[in-house]
Protein backbone atom coordinates (compact mmCIF):
# COMPACT_ATOMS: atom_id res chain seq x y z
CA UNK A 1 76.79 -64.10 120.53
CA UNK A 2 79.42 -66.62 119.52
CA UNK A 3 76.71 -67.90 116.62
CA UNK A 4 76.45 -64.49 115.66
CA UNK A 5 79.96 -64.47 115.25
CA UNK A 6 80.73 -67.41 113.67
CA UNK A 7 78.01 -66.39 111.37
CA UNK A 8 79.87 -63.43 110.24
CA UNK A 9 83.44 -64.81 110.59
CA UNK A 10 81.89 -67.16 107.65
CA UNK A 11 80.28 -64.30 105.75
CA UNK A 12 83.76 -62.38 105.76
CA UNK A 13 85.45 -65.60 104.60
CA UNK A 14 83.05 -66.13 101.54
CA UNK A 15 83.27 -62.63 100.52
CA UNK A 16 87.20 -62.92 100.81
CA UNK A 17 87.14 -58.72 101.31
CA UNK A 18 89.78 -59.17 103.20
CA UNK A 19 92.27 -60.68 101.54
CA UNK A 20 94.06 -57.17 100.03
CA UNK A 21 94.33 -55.78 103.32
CA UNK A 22 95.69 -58.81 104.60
CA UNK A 23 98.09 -59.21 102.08
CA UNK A 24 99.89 -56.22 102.16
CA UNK A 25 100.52 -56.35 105.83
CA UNK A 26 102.27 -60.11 105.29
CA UNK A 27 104.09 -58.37 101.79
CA UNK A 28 105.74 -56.00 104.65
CA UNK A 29 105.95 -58.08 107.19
CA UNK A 30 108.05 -60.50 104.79
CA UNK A 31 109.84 -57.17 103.73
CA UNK A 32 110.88 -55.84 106.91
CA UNK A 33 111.86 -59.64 107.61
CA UNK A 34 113.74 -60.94 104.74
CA UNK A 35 117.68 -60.01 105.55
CA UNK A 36 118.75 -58.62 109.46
CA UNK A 37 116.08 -56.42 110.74
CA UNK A 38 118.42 -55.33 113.25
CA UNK A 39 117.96 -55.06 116.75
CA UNK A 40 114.60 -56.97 118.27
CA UNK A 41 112.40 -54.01 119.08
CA UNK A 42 113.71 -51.91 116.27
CA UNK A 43 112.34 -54.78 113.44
CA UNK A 44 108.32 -53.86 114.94
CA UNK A 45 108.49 -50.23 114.01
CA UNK A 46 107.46 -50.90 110.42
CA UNK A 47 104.70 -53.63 111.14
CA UNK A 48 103.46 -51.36 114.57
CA UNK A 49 102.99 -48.83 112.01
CA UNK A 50 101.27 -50.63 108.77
CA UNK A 51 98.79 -52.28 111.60
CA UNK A 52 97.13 -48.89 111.80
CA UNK A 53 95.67 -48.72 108.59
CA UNK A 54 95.52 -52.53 107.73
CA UNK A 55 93.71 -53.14 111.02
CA UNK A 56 91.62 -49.78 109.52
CA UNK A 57 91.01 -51.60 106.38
CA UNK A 58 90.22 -54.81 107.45
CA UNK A 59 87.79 -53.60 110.18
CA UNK A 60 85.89 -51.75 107.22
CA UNK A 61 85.60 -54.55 105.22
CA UNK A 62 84.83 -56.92 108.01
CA UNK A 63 82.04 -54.27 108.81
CA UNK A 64 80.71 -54.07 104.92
CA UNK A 65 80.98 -57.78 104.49
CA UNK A 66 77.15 -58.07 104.60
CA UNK A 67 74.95 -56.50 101.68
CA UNK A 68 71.96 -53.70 103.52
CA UNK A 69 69.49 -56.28 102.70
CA UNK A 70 71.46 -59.34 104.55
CA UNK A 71 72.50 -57.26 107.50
CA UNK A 72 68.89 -56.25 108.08
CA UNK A 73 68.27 -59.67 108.19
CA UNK A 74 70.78 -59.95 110.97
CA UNK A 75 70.12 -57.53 112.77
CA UNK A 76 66.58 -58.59 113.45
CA UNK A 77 67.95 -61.99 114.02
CA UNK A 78 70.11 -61.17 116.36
CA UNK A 79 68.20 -58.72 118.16
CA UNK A 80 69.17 -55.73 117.76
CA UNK A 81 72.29 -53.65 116.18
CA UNK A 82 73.76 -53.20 119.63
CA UNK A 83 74.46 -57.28 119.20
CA UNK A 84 75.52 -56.87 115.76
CA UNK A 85 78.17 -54.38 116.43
CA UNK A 86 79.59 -56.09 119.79
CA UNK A 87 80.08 -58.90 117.09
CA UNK A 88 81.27 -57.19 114.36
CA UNK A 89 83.83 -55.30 117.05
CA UNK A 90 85.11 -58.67 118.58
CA UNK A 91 85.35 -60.30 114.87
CA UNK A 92 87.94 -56.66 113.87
CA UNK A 93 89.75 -56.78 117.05
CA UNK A 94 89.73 -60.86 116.66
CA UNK A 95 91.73 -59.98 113.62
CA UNK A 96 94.03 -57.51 114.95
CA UNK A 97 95.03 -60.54 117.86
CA UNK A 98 96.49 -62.50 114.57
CA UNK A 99 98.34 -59.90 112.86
CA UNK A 100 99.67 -59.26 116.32
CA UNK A 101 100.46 -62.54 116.89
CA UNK A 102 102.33 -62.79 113.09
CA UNK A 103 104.14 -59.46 113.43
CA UNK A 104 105.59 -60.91 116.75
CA UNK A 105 106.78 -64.51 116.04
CA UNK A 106 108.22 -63.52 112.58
CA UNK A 107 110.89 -61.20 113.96
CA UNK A 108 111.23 -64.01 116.53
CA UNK A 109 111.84 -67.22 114.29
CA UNK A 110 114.31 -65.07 111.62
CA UNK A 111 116.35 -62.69 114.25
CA UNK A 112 119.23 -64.82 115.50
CA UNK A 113 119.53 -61.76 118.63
CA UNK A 114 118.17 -62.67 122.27
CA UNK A 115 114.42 -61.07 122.91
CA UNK A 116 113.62 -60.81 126.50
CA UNK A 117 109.93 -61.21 127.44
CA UNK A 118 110.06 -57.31 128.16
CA UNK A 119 110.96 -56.74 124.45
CA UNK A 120 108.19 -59.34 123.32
CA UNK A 121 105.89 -57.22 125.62
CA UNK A 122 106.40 -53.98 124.33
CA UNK A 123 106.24 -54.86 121.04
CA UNK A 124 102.41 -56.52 121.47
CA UNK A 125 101.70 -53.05 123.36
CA UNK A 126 102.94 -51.27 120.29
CA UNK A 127 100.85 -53.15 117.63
CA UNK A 128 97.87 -53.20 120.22
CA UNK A 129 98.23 -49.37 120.33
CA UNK A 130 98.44 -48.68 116.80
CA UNK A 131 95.81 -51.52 115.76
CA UNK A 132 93.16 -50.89 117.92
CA UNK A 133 93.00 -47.04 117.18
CA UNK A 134 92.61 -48.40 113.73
CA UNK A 135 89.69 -50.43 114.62
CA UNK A 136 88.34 -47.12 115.96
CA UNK A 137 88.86 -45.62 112.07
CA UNK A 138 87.88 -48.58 110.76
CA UNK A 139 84.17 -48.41 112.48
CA UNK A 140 84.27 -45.01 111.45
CA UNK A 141 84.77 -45.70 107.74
CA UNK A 142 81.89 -48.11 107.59
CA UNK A 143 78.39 -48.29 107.24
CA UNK A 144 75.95 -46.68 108.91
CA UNK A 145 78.29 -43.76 108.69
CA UNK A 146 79.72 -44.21 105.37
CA UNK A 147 78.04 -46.11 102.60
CA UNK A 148 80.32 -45.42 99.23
CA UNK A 149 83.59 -47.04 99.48
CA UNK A 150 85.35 -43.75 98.13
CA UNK A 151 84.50 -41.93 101.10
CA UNK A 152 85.99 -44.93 103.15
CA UNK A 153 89.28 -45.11 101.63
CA UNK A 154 89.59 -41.49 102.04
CA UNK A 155 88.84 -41.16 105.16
CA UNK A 156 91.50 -44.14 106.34
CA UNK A 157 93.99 -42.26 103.87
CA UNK A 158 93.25 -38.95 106.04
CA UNK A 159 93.55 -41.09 109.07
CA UNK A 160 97.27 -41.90 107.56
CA UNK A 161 98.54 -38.69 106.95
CA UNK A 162 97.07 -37.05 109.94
CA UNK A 163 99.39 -39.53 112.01
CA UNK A 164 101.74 -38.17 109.95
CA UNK A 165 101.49 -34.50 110.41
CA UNK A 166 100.77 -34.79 114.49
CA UNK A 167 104.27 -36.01 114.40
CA UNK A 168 104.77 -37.54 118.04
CA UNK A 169 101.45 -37.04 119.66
CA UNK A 170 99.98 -41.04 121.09
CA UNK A 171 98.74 -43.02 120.52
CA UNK A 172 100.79 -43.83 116.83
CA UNK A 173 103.00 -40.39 116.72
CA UNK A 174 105.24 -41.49 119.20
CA UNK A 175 105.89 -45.23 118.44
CA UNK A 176 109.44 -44.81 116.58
CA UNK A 177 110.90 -42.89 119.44
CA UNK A 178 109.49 -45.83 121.89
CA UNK A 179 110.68 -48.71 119.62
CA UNK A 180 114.14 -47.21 118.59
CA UNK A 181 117.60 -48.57 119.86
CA UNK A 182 115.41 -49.70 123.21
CA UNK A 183 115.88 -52.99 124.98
CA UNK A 184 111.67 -53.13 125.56
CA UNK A 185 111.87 -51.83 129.73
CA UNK A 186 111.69 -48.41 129.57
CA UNK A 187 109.45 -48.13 126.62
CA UNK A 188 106.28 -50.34 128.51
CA UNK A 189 104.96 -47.31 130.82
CA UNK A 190 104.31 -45.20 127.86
CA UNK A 191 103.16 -48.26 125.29
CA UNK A 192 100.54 -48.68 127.97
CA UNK A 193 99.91 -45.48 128.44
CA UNK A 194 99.35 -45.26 123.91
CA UNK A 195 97.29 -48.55 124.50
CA UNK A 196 94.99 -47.48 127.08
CA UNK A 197 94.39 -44.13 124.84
CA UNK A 198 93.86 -46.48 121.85
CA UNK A 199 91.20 -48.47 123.97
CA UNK A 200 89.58 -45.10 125.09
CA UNK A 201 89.33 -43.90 121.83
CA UNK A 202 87.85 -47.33 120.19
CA UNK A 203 84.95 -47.38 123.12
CA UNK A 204 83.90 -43.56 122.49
CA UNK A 205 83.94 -44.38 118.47
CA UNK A 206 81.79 -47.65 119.56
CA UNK A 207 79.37 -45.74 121.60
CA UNK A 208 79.19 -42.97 118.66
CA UNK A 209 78.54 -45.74 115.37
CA UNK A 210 75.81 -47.47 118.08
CA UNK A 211 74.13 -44.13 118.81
CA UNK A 212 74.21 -43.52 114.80
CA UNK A 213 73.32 -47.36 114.15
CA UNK A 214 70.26 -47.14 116.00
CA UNK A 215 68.65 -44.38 113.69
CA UNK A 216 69.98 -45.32 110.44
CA UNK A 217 69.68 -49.05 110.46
């Protein structure tokens, strides 16, 4: 498994698909960063909510990285598609973990306020949340399910608005009210609660694209 995913950590960097994606979460990330972003929980609302459909993005790409003919290739290498996708999974979530990791010790190194590890922990369960139900998209958005990029970005785009129109429903809906004016305590039941959702959510979309996988590919 971890030559499988080297393999395709190398693939992705060669085919440098995800460098858009990638981009625009650091051009709002520097954005939301570049005067007082105001108190230390408040400054993750923007990146909790661009992680949805950058982490949706990048988790297509990182998914459509191979060509059909090199990922058939793979896939009898490594044994089966139930390897491949584990891989490809790990590799998008892998990926999530650093924008995570960026959208956290920005806000840390520029905010001249005091952030409590409580506040530092709600705001990983907040990009977690958000990030890892765009994973779920992402797989969604991606071959075997969809082949024509067109299809992809639309479907990610009707991910967007969707959020948007289901107002405060979790995992995503409810993230401002969480993150606004709090000092990180009181908010880590219910970012848990989005998070564990998010996780549910990813493994049913997992089990779905492996049930599909294993007829199409």
């Amino acid at each position: 498994m971890t030559a499988l995913l080297r393999y395709l950590a190398a693939d992705l960097l060669r085919s440098q698909v995800f460098f858009l994606p990638a981009l625009l979460f650091l051009a709002v990330l520097a954005m939301l960063n570049s005067g007082d972003p105001g108190p230390p929980l408040s400054a993750y609302q923007g990146t909790a909510l661009v992680i949805y459909p950058v982490a949706a993005a990048l988790t297509m790409v990182i998914a459509n990285a191979e060509d059909p003919i090199a990922r058939q290739v793979t896939l009898v290498t490594a044994r089966g598609w139930g390897r491949v996708l584990a891989a490809l999974l790990a590799l998008s979530v892998l990926a999530l973990l650093l924008l995570t990791a960026l959208a956290l010790l920005v806000p840390l190194l520029v905010n001249p306020r005091p952030q409590p590890p409580s506040l530092l922990l709600a705001g990983a369960l907040a990009h977690l949340g958000s990030g890892l139900l765009g994973v779920a998209v992402g797989l969604l958005c991606a071959r075997p399910l969809l082949h024509r990029p067109v299809h992809a970005v639309s479907t990610i785009l009707l991910g967007v608005v969707l959020v948007v129109f289901l107002g405060r429903v979790p995992p995503i809906g409810n993230l401002m009210t969480l993150l606004e004016g709090s000092d990180g305590s009181h908010a880590l039941a219910a970012l848990t609660g989005n998070l564990a959702l998010s996780a549910g959510l990813l493994a049913a979309t997992a089990a779905l694209v492996y049930a599909i996988g294993r007829t199409r590919l």
